[in-house]
PDB file of N, CA and C in Angstrom:
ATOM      1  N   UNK A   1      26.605  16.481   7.335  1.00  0.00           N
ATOM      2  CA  UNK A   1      25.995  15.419   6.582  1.00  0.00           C
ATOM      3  C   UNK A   1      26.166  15.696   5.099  1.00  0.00           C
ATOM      4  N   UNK A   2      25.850  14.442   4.270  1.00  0.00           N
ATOM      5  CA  UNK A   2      26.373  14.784   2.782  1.00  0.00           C
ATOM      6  C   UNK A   2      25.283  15.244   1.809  1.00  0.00           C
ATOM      7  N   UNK A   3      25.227  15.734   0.986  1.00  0.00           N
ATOM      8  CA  UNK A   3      23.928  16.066   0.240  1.00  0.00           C
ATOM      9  C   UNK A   3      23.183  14.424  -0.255  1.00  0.00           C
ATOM     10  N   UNK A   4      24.130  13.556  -0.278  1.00  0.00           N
ATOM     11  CA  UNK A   4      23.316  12.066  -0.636  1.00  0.00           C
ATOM     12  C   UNK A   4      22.630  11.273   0.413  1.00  0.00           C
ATOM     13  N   UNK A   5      23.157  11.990   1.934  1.00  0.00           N
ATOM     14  CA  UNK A   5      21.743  11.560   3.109  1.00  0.00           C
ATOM     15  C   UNK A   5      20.745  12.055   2.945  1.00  0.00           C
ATOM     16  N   UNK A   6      21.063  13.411   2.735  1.00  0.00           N
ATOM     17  CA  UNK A   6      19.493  14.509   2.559  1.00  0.00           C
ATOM     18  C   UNK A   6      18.915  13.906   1.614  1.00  0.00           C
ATOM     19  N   UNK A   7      19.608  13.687   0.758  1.00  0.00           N
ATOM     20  CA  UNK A   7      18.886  13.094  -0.505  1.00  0.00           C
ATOM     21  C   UNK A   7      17.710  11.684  -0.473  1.00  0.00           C
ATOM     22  N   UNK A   8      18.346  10.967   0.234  1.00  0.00           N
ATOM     23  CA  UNK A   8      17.870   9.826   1.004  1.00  0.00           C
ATOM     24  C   UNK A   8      17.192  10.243   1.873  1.00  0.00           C
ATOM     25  N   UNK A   9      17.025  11.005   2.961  1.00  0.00           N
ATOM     26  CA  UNK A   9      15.982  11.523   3.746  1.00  0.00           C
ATOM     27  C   UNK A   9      14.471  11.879   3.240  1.00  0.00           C
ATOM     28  N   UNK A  10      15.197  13.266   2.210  1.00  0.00           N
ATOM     29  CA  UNK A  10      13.984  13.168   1.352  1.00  0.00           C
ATOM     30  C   UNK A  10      13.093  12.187   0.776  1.00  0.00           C
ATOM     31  N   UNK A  11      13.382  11.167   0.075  1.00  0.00           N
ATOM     32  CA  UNK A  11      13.511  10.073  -0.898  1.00  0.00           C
ATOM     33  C   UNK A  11      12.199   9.192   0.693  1.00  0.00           C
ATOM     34  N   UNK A  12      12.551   9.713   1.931  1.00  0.00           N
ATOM     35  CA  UNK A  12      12.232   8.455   2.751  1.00  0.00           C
ATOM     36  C   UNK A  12      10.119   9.721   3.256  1.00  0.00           C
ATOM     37  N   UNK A  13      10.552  10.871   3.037  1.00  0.00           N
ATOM     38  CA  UNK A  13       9.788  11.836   3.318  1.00  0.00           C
ATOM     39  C   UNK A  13       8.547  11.833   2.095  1.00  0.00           C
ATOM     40  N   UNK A  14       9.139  11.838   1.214  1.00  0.00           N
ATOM     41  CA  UNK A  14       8.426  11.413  -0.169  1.00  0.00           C
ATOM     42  C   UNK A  14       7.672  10.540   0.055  1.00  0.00           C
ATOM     43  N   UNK A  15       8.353   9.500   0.535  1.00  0.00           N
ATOM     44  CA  UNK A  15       7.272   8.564   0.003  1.00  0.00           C
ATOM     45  C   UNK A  15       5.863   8.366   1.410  1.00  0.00           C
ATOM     46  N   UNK A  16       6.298   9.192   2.129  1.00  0.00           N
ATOM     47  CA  UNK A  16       5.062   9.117   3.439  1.00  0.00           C
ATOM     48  C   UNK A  16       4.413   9.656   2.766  1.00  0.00           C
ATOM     49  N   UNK A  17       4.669  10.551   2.018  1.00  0.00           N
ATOM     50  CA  UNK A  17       3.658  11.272   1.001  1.00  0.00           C
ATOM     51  C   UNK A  17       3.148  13.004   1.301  1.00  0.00           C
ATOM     52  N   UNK A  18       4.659  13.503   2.607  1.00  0.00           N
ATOM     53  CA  UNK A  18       4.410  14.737   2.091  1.00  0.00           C
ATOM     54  C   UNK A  18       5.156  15.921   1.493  1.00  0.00           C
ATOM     55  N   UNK A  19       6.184  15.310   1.265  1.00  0.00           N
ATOM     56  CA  UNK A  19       7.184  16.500   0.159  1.00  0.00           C
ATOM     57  C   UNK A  19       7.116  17.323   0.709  1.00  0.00           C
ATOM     58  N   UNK A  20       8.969  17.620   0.384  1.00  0.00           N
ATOM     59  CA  UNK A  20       9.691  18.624   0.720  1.00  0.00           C
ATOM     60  C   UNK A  20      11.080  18.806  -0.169  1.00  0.00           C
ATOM     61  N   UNK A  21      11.347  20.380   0.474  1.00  0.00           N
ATOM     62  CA  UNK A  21      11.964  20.385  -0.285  1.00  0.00           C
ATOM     63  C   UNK A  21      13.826  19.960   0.058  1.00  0.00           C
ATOM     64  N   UNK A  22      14.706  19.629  -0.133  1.00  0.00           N
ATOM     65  CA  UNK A  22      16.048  18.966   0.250  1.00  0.00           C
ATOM     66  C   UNK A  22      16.581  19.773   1.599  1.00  0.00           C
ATOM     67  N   UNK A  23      15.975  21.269   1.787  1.00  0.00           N
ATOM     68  CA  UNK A  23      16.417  21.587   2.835  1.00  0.00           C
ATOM     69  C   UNK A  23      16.165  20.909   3.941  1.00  0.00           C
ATOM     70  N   UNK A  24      14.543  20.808   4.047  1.00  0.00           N
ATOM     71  CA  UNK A  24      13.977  20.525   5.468  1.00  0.00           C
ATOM     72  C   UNK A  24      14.184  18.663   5.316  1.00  0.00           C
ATOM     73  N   UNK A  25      14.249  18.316   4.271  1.00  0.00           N
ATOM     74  CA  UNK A  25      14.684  16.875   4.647  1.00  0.00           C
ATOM     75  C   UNK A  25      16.144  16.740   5.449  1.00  0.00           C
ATOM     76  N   UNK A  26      16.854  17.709   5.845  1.00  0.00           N
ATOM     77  CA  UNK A  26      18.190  17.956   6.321  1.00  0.00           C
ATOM     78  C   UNK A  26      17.696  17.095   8.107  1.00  0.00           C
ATOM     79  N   UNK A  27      16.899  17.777   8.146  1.00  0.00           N
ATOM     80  CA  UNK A  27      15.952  17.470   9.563  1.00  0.00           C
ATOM     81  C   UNK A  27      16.391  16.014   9.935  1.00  0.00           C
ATOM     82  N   UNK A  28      15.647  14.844   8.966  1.00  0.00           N
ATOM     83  CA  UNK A  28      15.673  13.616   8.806  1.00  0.00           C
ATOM     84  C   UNK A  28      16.876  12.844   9.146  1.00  0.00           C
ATOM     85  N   UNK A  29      17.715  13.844   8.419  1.00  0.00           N
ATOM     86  CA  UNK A  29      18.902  13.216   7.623  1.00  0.00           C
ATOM     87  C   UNK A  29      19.617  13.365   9.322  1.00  0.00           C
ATOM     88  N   UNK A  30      19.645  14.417   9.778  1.00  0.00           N
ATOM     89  CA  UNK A  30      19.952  14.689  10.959  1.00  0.00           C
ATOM     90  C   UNK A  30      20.061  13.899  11.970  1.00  0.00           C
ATOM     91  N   UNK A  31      18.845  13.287  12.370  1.00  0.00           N
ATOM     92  CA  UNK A  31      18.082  12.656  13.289  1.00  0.00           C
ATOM     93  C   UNK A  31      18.297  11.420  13.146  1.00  0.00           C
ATOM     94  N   UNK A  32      18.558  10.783  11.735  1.00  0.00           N
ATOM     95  CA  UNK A  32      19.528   9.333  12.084  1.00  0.00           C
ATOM     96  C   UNK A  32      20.609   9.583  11.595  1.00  0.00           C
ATOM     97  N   UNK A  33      21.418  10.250  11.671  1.00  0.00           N
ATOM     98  CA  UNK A  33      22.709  10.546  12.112  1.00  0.00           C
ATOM     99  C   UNK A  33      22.812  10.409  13.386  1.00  0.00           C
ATOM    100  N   UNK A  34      22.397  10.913  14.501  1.00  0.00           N
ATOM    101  CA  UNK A  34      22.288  11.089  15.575  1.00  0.00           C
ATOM    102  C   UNK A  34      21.863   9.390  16.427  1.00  0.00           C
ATOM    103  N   UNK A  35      20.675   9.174  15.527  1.00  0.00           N
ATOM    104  CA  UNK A  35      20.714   7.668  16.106  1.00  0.00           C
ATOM    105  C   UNK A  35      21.610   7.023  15.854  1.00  0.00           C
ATOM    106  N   UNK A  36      22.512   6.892  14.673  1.00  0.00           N
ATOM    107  CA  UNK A  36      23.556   6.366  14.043  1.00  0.00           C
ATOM    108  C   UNK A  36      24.707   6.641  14.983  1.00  0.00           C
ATOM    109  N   UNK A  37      24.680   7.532  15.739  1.00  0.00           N
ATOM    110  CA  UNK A  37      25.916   7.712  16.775  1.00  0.00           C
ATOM    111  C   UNK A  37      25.297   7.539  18.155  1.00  0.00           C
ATOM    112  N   UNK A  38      24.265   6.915  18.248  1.00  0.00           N
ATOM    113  CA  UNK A  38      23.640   6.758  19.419  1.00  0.00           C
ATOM    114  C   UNK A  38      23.401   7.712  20.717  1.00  0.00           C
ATOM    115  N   UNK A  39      23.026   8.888  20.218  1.00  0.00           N
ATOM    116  CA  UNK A  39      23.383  10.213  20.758  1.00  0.00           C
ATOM    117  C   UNK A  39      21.322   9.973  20.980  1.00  0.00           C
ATOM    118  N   UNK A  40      20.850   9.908  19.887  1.00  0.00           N
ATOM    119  CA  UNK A  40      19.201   9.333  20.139  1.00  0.00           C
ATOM    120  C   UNK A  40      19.082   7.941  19.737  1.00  0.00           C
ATOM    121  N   UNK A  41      18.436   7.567  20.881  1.00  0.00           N
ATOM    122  CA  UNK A  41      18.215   5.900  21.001  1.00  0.00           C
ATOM    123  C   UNK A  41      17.114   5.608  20.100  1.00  0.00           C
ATOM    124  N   UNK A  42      17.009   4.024  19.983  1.00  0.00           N
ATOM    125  CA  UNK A  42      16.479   3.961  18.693  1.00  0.00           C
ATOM    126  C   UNK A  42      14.898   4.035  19.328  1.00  0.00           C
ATOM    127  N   UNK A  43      14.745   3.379  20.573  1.00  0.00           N
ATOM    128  CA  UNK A  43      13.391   3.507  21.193  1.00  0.00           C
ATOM    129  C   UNK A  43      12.521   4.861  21.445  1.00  0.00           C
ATOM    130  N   UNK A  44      13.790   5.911  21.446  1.00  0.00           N
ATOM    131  CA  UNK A  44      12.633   7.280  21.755  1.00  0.00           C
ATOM    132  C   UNK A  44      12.344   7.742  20.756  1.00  0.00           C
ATOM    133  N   UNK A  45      11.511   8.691  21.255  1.00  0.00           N
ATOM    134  CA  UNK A  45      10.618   9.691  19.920  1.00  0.00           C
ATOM    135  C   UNK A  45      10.979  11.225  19.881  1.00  0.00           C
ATOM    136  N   UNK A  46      11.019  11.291  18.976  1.00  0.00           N
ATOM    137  CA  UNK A  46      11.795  12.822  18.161  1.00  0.00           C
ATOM    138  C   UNK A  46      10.900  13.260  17.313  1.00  0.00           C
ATOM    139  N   UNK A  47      10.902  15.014  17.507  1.00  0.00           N
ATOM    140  CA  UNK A  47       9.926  15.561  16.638  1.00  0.00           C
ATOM    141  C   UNK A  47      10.782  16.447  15.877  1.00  0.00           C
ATOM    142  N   UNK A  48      10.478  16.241  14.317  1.00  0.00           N
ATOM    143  CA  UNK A  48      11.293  16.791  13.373  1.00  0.00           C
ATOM    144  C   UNK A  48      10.650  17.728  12.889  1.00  0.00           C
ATOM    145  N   UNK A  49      10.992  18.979  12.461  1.00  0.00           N
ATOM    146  CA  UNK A  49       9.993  20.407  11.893  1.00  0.00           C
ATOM    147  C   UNK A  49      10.339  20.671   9.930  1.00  0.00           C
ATOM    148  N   UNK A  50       9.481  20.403   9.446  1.00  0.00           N
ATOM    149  CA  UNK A  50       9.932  20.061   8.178  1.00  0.00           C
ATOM    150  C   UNK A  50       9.402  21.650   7.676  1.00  0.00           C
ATOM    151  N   UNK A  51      10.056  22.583   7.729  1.00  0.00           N
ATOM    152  CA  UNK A  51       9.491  23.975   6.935  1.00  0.00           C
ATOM    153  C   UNK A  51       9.492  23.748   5.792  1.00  0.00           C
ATOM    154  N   UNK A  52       9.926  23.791   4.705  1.00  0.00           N
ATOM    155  CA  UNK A  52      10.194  24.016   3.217  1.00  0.00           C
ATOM    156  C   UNK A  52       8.986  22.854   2.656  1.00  0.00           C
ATOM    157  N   UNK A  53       8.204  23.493   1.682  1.00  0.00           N
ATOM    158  CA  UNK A  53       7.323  22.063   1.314  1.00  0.00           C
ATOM    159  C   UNK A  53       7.691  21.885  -0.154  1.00  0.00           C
ATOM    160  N   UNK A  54       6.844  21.113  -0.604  1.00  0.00           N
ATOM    161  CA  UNK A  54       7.681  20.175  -2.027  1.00  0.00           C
ATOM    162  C   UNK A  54       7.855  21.672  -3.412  1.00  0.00           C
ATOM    163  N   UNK A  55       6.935  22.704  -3.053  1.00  0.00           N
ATOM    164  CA  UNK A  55       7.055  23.488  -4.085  1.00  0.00           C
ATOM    165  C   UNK A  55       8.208  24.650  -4.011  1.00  0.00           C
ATOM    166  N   UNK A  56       9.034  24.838  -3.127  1.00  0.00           N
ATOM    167  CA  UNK A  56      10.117  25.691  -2.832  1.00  0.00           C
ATOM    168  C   UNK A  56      11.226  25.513  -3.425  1.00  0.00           C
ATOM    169  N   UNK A  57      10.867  23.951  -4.077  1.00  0.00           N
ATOM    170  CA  UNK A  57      12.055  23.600  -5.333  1.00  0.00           C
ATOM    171  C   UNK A  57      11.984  23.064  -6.065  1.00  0.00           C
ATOM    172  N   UNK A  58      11.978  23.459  -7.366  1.00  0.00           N
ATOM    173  CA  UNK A  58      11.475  22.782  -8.481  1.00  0.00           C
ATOM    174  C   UNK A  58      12.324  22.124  -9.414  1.00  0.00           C
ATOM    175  N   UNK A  59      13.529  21.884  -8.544  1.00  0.00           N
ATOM    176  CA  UNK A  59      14.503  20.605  -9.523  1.00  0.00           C
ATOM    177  C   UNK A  59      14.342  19.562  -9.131  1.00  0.00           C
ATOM    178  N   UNK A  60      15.235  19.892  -7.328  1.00  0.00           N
ATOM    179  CA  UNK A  60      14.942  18.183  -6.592  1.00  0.00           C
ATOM    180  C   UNK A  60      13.989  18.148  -6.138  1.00  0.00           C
ATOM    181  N   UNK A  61      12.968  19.240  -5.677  1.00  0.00           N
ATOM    182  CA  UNK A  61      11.637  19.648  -4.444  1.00  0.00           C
ATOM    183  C   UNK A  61      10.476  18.760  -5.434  1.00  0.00           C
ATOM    184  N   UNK A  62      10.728  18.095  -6.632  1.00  0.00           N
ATOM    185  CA  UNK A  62       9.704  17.146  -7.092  1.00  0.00           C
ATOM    186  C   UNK A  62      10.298  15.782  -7.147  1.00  0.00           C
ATOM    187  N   UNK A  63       9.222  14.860  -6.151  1.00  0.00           N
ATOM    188  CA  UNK A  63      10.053  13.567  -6.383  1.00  0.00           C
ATOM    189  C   UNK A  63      10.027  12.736  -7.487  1.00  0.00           C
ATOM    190  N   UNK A  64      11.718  12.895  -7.224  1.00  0.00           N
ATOM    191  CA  UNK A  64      11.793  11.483  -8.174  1.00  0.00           C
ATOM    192  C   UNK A  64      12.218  10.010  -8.242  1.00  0.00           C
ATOM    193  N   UNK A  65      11.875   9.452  -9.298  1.00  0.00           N
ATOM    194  CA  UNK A  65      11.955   7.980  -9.218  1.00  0.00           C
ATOM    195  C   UNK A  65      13.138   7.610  -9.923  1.00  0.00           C
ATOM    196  N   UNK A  66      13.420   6.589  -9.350  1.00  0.00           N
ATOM    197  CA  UNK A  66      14.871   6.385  -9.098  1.00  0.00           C
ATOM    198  C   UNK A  66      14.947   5.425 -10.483  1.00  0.00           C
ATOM    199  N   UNK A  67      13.414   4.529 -10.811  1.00  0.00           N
ATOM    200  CA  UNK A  67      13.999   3.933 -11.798  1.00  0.00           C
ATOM    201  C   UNK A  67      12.689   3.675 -12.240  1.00  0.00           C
ATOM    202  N   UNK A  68      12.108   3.512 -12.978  1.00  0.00           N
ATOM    203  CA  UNK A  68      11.133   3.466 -14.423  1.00  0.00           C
ATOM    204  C   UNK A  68      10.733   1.646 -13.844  1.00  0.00           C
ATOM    205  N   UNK A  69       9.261   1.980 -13.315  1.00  0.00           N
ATOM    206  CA  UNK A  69       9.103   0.282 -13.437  1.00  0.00           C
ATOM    207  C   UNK A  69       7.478   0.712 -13.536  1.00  0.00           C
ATOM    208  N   UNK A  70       7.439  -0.839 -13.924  1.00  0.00           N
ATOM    209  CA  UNK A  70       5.630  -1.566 -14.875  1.00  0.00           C
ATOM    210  C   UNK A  70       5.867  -2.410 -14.332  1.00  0.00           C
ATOM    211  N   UNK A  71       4.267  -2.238 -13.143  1.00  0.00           N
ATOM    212  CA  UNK A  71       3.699  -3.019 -12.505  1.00  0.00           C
ATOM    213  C   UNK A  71       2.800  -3.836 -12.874  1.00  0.00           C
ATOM    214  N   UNK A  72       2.099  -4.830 -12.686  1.00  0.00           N
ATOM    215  CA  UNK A  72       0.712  -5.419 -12.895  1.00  0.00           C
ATOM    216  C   UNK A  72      -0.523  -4.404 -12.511  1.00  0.00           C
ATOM    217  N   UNK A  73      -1.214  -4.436 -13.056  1.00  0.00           N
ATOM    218  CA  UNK A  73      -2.471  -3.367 -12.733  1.00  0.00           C
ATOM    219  C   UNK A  73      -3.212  -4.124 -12.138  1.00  0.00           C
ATOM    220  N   UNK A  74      -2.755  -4.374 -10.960  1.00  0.00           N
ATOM    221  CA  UNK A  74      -3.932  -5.170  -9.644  1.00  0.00           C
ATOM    222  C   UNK A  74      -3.435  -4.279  -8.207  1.00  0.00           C
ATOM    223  N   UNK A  75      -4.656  -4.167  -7.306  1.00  0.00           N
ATOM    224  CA  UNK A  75      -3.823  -3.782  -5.916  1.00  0.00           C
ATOM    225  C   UNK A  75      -2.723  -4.169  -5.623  1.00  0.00           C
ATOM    226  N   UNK A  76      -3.072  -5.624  -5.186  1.00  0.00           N
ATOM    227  CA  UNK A  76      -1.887  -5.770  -4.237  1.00  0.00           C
ATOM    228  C   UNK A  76      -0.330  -5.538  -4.563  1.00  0.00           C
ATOM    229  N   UNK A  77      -0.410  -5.929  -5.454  1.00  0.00           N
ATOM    230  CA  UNK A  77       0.767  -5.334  -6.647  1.00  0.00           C
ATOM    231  C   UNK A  77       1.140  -3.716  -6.543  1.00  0.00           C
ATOM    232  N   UNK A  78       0.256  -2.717  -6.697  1.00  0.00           N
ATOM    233  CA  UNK A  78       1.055  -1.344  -5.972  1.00  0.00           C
ATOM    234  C   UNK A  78       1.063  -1.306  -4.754  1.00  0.00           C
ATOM    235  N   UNK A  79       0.621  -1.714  -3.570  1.00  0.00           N
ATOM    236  CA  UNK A  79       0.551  -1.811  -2.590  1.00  0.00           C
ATOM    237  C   UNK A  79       2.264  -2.153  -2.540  1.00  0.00           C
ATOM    238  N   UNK A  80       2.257  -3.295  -2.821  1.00  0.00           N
ATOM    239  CA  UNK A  80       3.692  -3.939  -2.820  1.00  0.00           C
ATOM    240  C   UNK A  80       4.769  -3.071  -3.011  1.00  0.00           C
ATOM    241  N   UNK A  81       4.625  -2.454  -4.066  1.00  0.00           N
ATOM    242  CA  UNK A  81       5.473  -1.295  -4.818  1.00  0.00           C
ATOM    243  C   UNK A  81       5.678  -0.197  -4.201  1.00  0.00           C
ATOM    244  N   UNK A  82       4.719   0.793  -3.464  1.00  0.00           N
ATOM    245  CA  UNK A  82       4.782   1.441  -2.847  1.00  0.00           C
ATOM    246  C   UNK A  82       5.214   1.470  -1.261  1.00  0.00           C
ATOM    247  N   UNK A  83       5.160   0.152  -0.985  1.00  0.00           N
ATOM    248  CA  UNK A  83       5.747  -0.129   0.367  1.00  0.00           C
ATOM    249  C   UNK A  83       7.481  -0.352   0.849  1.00  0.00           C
ATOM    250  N   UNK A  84       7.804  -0.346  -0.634  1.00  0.00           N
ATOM    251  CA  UNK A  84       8.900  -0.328  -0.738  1.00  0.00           C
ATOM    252  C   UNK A  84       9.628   0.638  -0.450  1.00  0.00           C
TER     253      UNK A  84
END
């Protein structure tokens, strides 16, 4: 896999909200690969082991945002944002 799935794995790990660091997002990255070749179906369930947590790396192991945005300061509005 390429370092820009992991990257994206992470990026998808982040935002559940529990950070890690690019290794153990490898996990992720893995696992739809695998669905992606239909090797795991999209209906079953897979348990992924995420060792490394967000502080084991302190370049990419802090997430980041991809792009600088200003929201409205109302709920539903980060709600929105964050669901993204």
């Amino acid at each position: 896999m390429t370092d820009e799935e992991i990257l994206a794995a992470k990026t998808v790990i982040d935002r559940a909200g529990l950070g890690c660091e690019p290794a153990s997002a490898a996990t992720l990255a893995g696992i739809r690969k695998l669905v992606e070749r239909g090797v795991i179906k999209r209906d079953e369930r897979v348990v992924g082991v995420l060792t490394g947590n967000l502080l084991k790396d302190n370049q990419t192991g802090i997430p980041q945002q991809s792009e600088k945005a200003v929201v409205a300061a109302d709920i539903d509005t980060v709600r929105r944002i964050l669901s993204q």
